[in-house]
PDB file of N, CA and C in Angstrom:
ATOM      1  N   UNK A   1       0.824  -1.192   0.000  1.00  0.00           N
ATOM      2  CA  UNK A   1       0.000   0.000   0.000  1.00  0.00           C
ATOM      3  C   UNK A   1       0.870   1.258   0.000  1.00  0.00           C
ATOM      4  N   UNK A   2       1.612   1.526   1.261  1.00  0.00           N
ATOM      5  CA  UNK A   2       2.583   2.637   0.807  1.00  0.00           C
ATOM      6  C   UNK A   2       3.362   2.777   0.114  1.00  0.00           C
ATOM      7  N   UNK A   3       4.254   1.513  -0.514  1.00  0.00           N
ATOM      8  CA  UNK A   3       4.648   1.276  -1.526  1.00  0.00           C
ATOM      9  C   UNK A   3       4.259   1.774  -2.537  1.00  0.00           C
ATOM     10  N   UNK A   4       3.403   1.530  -2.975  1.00  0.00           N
ATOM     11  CA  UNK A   4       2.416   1.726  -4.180  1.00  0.00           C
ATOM     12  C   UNK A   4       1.973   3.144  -4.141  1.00  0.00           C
ATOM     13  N   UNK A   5       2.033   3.975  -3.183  1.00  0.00           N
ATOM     14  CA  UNK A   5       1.882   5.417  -2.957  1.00  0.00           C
ATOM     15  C   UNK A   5       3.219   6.139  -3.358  1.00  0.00           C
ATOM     16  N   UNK A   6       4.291   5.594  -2.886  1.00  0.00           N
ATOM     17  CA  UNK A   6       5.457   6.271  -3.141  1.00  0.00           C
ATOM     18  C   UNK A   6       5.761   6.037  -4.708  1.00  0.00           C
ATOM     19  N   UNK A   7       5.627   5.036  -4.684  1.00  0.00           N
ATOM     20  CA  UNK A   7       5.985   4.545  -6.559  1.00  0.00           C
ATOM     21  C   UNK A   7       4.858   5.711  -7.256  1.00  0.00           C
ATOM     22  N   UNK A   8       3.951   6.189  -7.098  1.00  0.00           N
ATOM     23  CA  UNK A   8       2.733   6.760  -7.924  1.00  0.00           C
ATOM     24  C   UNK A   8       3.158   8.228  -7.988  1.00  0.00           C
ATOM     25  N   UNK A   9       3.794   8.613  -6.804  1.00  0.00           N
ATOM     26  CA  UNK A   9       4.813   9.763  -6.475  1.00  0.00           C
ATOM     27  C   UNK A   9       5.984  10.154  -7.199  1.00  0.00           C
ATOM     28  N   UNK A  10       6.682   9.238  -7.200  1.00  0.00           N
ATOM     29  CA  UNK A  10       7.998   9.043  -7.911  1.00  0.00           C
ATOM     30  C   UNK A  10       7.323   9.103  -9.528  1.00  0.00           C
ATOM     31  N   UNK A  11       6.764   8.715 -10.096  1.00  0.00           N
ATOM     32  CA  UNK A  11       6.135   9.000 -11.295  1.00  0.00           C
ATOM     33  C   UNK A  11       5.516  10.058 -11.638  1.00  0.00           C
ATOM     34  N   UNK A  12       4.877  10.340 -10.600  1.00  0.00           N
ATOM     35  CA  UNK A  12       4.059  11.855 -11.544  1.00  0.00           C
ATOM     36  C   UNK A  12       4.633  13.131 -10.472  1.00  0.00           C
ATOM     37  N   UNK A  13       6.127  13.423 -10.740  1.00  0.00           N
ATOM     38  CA  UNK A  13       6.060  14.853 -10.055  1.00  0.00           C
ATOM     39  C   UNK A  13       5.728  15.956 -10.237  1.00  0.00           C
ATOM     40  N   UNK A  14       4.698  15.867 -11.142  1.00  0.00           N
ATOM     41  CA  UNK A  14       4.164  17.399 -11.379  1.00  0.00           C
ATOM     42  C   UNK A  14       3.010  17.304 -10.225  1.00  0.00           C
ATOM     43  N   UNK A  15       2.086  16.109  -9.926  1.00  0.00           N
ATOM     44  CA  UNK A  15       1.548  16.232  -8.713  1.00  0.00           C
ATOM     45  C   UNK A  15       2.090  16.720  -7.645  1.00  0.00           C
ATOM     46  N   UNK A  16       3.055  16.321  -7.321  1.00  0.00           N
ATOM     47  CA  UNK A  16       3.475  16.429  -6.097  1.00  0.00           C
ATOM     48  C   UNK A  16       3.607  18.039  -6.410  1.00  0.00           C
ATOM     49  N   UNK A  17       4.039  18.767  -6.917  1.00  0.00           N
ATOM     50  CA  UNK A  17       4.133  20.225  -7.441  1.00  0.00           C
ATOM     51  C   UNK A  17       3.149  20.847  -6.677  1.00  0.00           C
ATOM     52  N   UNK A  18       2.113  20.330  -7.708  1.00  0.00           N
ATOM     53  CA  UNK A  18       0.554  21.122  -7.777  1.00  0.00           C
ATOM     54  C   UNK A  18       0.361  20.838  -5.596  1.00  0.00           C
ATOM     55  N   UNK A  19       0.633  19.637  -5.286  1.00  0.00           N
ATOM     56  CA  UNK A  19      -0.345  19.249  -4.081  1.00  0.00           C
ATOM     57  C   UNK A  19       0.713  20.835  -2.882  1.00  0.00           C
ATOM     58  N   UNK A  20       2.125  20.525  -3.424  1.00  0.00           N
ATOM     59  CA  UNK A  20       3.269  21.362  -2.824  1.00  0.00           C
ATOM     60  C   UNK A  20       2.430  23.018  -2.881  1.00  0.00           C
ATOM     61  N   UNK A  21       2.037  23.480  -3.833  1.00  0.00           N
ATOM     62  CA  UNK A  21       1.612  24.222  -4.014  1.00  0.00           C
ATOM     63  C   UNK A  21       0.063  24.729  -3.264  1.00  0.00           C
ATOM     64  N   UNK A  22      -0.925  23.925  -3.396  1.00  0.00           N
ATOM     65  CA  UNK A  22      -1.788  23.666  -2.393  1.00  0.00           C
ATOM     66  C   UNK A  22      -1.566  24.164  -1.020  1.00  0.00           C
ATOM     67  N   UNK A  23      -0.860  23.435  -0.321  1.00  0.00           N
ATOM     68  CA  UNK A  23      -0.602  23.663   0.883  1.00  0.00           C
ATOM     69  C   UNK A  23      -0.154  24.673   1.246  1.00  0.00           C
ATOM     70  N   UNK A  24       0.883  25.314   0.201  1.00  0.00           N
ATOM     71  CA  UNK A  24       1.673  26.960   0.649  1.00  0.00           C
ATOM     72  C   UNK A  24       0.287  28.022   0.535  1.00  0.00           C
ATOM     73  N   UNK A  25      -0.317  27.813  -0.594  1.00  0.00           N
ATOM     74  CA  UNK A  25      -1.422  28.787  -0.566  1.00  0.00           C
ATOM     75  C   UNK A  25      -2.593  28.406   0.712  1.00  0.00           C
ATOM     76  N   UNK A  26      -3.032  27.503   1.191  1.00  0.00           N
ATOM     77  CA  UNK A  26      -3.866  27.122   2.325  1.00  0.00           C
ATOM     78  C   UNK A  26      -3.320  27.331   3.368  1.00  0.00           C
ATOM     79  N   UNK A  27      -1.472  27.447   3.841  1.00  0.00           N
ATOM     80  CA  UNK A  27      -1.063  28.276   4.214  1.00  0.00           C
ATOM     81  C   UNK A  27      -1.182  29.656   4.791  1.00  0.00           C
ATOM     82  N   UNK A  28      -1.179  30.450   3.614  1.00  0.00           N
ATOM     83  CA  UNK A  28      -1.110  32.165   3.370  1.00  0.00           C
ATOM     84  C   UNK A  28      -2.400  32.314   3.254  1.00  0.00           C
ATOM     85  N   UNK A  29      -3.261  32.301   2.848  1.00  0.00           N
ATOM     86  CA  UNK A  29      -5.349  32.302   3.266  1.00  0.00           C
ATOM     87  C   UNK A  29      -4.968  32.106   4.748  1.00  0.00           C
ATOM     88  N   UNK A  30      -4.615  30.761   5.519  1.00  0.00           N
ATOM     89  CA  UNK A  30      -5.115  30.883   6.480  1.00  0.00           C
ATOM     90  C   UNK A  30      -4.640  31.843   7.480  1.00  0.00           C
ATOM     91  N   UNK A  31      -3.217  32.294   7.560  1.00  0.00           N
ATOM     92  CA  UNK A  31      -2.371  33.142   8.012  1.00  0.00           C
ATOM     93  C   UNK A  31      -3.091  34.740   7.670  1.00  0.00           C
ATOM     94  N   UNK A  32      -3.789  34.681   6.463  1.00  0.00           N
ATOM     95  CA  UNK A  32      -4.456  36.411   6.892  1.00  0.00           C
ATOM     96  C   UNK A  32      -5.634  36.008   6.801  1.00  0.00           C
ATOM     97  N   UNK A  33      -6.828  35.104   7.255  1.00  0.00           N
ATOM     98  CA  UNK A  33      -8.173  35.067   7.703  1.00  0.00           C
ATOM     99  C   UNK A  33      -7.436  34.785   9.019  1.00  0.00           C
ATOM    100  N   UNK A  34      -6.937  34.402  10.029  1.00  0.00           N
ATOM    101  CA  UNK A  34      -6.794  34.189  11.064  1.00  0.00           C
ATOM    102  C   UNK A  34      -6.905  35.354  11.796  1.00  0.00           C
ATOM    103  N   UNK A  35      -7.998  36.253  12.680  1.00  0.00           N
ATOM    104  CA  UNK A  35      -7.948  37.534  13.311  1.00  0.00           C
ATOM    105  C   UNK A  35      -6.914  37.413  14.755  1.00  0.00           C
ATOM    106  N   UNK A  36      -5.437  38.637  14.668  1.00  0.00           N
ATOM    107  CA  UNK A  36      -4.491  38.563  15.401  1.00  0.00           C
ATOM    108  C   UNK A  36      -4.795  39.824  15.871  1.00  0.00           C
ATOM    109  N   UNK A  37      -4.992  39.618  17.486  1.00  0.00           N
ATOM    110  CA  UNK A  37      -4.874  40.823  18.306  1.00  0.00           C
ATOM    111  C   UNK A  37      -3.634  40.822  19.836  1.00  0.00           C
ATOM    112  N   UNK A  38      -2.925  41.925  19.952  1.00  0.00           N
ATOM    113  CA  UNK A  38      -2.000  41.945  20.973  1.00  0.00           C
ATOM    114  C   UNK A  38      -2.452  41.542  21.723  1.00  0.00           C
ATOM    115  N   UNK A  39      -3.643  42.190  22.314  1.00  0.00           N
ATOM    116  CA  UNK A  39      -4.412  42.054  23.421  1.00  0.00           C
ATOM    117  C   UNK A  39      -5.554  41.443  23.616  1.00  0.00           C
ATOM    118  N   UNK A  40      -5.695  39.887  23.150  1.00  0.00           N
ATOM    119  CA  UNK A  40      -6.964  39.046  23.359  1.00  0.00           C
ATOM    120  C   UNK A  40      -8.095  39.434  24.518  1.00  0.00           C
ATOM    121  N   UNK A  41      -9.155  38.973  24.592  1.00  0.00           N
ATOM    122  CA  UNK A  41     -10.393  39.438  25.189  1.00  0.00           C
ATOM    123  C   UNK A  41     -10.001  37.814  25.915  1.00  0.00           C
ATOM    124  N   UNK A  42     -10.048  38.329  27.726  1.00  0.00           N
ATOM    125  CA  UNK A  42      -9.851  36.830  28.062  1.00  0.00           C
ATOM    126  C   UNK A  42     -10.404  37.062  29.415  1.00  0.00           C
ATOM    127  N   UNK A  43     -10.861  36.523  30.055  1.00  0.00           N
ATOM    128  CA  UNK A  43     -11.770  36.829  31.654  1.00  0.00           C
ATOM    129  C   UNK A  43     -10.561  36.655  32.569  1.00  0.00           C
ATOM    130  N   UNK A  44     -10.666  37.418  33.329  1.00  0.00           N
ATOM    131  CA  UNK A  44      -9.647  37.073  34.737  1.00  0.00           C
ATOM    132  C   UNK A  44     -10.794  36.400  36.070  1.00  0.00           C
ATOM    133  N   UNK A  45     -10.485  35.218  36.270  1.00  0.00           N
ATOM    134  CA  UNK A  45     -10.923  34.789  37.118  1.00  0.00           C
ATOM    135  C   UNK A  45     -10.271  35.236  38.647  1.00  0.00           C
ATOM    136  N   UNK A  46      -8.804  35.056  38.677  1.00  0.00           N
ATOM    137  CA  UNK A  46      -8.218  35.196  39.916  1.00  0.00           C
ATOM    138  C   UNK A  46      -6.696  36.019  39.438  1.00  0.00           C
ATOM    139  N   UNK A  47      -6.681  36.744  40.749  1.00  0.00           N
ATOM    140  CA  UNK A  47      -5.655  37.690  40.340  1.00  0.00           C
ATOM    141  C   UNK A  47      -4.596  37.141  41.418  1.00  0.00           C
ATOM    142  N   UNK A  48      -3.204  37.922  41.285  1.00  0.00           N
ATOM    143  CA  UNK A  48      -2.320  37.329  42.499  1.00  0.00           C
ATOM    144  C   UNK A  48      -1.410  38.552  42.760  1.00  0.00           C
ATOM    145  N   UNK A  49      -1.469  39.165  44.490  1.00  0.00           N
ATOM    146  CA  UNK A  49      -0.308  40.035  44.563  1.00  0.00           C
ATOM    147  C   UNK A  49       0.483  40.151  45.227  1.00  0.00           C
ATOM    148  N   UNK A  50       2.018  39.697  44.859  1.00  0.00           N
ATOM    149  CA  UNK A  50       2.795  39.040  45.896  1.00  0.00           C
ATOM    150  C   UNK A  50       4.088  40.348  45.992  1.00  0.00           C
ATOM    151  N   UNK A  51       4.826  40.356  47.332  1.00  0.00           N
ATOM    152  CA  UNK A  51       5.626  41.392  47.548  1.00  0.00           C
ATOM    153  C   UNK A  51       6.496  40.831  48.476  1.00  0.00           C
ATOM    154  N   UNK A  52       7.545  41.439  48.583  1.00  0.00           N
ATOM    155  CA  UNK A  52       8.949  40.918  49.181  1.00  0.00           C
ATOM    156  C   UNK A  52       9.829  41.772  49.960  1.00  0.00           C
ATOM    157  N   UNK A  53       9.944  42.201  51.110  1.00  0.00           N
ATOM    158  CA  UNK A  53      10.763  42.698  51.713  1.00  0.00           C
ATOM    159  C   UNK A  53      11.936  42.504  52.658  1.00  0.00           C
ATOM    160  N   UNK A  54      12.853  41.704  52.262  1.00  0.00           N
ATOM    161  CA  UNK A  54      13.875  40.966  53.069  1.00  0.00           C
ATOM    162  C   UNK A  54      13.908  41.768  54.522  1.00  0.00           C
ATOM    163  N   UNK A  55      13.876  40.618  55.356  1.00  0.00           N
ATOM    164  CA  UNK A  55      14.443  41.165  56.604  1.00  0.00           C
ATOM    165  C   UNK A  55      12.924  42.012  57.522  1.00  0.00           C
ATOM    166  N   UNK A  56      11.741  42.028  56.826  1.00  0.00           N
ATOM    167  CA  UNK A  56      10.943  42.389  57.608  1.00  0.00           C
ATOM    168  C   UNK A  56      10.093  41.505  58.208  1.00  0.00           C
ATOM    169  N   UNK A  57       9.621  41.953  59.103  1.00  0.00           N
ATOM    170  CA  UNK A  57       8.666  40.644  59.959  1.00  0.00           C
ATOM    171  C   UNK A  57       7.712  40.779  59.321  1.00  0.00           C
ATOM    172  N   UNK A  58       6.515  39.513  59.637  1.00  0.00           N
ATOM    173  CA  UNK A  58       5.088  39.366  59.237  1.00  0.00           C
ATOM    174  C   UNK A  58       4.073  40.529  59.589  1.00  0.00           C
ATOM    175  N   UNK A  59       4.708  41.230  61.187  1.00  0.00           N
ATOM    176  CA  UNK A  59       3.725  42.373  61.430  1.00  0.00           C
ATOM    177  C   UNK A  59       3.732  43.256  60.856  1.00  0.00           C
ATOM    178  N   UNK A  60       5.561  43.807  60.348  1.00  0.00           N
ATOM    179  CA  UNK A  60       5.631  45.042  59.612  1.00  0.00           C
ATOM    180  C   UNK A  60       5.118  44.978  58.345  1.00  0.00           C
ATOM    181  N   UNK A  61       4.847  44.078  57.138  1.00  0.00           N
ATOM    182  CA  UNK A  61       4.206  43.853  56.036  1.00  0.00           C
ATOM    183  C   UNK A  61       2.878  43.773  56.202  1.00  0.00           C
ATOM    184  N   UNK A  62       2.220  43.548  57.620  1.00  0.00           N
ATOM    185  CA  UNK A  62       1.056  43.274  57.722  1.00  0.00           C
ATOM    186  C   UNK A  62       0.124  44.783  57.636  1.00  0.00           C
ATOM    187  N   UNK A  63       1.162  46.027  58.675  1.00  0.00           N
ATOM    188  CA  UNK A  63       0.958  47.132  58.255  1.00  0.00           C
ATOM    189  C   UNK A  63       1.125  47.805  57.359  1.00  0.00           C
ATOM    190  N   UNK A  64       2.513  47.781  56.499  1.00  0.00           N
ATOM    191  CA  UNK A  64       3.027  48.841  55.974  1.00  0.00           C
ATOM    192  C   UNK A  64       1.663  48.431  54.758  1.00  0.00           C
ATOM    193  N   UNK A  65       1.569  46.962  54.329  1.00  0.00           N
ATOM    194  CA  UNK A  65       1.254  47.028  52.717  1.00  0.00           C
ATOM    195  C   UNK A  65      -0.117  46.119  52.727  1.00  0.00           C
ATOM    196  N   UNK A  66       0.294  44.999  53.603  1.00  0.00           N
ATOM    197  CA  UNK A  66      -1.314  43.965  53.338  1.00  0.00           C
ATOM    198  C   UNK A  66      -2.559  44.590  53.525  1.00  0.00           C
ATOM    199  N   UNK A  67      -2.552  44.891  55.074  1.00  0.00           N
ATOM    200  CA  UNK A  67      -3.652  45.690  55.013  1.00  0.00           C
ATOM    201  C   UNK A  67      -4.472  46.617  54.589  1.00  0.00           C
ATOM    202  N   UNK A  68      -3.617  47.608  53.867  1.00  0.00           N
ATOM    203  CA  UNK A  68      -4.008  48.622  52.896  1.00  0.00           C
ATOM    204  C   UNK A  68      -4.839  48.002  51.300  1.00  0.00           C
ATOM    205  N   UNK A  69      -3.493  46.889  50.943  1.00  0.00           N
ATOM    206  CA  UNK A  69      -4.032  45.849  49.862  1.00  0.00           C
ATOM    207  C   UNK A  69      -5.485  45.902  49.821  1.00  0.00           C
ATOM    208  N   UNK A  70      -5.284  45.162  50.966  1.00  0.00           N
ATOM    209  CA  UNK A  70      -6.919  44.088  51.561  1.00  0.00           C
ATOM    210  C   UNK A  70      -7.700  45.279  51.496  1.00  0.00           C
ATOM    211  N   UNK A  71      -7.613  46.543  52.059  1.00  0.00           N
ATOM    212  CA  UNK A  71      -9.105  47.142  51.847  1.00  0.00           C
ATOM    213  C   UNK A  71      -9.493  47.792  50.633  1.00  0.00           C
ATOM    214  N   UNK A  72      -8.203  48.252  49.770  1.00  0.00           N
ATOM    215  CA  UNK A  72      -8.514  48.649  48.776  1.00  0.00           C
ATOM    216  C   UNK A  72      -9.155  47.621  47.642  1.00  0.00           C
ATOM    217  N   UNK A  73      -8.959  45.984  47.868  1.00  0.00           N
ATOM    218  CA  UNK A  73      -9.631  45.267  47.334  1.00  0.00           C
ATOM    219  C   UNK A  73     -10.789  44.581  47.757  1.00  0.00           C
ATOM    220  N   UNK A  74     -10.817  45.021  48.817  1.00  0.00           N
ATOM    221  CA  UNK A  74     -12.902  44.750  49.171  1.00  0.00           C
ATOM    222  C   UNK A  74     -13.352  45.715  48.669  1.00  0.00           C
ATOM    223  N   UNK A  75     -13.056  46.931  48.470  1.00  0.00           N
ATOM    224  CA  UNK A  75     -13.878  47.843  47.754  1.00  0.00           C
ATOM    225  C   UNK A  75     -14.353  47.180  46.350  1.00  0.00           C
ATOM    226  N   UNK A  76     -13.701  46.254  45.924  1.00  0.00           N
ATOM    227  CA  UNK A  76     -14.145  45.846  44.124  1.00  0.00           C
ATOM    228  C   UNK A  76     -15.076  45.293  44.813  1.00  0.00           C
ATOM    229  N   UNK A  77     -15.961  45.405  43.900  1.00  0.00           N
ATOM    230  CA  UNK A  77     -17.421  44.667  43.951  1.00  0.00           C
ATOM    231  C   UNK A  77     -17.555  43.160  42.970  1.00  0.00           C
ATOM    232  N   UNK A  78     -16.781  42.984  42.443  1.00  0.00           N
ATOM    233  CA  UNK A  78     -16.571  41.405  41.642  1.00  0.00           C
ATOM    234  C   UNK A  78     -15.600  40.800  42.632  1.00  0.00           C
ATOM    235  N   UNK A  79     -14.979  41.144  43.570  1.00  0.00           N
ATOM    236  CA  UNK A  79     -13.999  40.407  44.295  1.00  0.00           C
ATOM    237  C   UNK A  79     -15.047  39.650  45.109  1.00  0.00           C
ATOM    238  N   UNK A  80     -14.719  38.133  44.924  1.00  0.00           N
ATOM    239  CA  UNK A  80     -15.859  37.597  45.998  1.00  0.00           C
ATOM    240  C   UNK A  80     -14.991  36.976  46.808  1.00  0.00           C
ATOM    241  N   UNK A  81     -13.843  36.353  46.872  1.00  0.00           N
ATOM    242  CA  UNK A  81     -12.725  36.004  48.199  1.00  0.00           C
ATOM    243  C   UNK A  81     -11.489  36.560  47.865  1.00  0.00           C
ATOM    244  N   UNK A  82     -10.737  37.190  49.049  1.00  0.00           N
ATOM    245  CA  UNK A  82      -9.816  37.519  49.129  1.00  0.00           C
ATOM    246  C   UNK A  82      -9.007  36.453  50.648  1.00  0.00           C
ATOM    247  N   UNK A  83      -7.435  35.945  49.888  1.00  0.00           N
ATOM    248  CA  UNK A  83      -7.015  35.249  50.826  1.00  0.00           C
ATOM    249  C   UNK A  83      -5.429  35.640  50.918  1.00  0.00           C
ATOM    250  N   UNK A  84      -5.054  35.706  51.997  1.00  0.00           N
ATOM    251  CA  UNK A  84      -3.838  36.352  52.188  1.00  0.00           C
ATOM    252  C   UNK A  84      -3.096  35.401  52.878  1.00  0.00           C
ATOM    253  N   UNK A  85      -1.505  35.528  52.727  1.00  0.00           N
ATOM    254  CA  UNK A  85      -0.608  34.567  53.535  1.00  0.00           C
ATOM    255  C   UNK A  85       0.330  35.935  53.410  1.00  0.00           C
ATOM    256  N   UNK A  86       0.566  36.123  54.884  1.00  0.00           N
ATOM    257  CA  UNK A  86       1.753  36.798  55.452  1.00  0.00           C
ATOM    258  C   UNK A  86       2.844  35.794  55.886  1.00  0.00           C
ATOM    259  N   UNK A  87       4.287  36.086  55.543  1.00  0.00           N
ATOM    260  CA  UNK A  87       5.120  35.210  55.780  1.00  0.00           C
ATOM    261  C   UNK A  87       6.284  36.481  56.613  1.00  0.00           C
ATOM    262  N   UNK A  88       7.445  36.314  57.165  1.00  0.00           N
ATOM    263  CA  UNK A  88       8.518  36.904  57.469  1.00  0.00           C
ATOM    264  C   UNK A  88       9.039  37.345  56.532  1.00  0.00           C
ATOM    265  N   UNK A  89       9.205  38.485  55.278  1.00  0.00           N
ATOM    266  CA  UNK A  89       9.553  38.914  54.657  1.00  0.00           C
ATOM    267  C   UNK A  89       8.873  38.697  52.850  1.00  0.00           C
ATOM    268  N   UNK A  90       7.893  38.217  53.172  1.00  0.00           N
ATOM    269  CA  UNK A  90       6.989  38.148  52.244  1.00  0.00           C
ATOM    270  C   UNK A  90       5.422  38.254  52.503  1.00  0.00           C
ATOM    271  N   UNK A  91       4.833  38.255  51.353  1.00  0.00           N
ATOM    272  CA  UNK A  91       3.196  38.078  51.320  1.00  0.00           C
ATOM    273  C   UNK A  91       2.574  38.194  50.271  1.00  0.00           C
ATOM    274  N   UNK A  92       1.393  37.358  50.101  1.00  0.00           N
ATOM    275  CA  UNK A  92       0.990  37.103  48.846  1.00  0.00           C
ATOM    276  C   UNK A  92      -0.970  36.967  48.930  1.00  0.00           C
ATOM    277  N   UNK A  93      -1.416  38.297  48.419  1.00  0.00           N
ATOM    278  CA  UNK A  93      -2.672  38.195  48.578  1.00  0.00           C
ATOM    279  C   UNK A  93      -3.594  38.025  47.141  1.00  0.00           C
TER     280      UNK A  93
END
């Protein structure tokens, strides 16, 4: 069977041309019907905001930055959980 495909090949290379040809143009159609945007339309389900301050404790991040975080993001009205992990020189809400 493949045999018999390759042999049918080897004989008529102007097919193979034409089929060569085919494909480059189905190619280039599909490459400009394809609609390309920088900035796709895509839902954000969950967001993430993580920060790093070597050498500070969990309380001082808890003031200087989480807490502020946290209220400025209960104000969104699509935010339905907000979850926070304070660590010793990190945090990630």
């Amino acid at each position: 069977m493949i045999k018999n495909i390759i042999k049918f090949g080897l004989e008529k290379p102007i097919l193979n041309y034409i089929l060569l040809l085919f494909i480059f143009l189905l190619t280039v159609f599909s490459y400009i019907k394809i609609p390309k945007e920088i900035f796709p339309p895509s839902s954000l389900d969950a967001i993430s905001i993580t920060g790093v301050y070597p050498g500070s404790s969990s309380d001082m991040l808890d003031l200087m930055a989480v807490s502020k975080i946290e209220d400025e993001l209960a104000s969104v009205t699509e935010a339905s959980k907000i979850s926070t992990v304070v660590k010793s020189g990190y945090f990630n809400i």
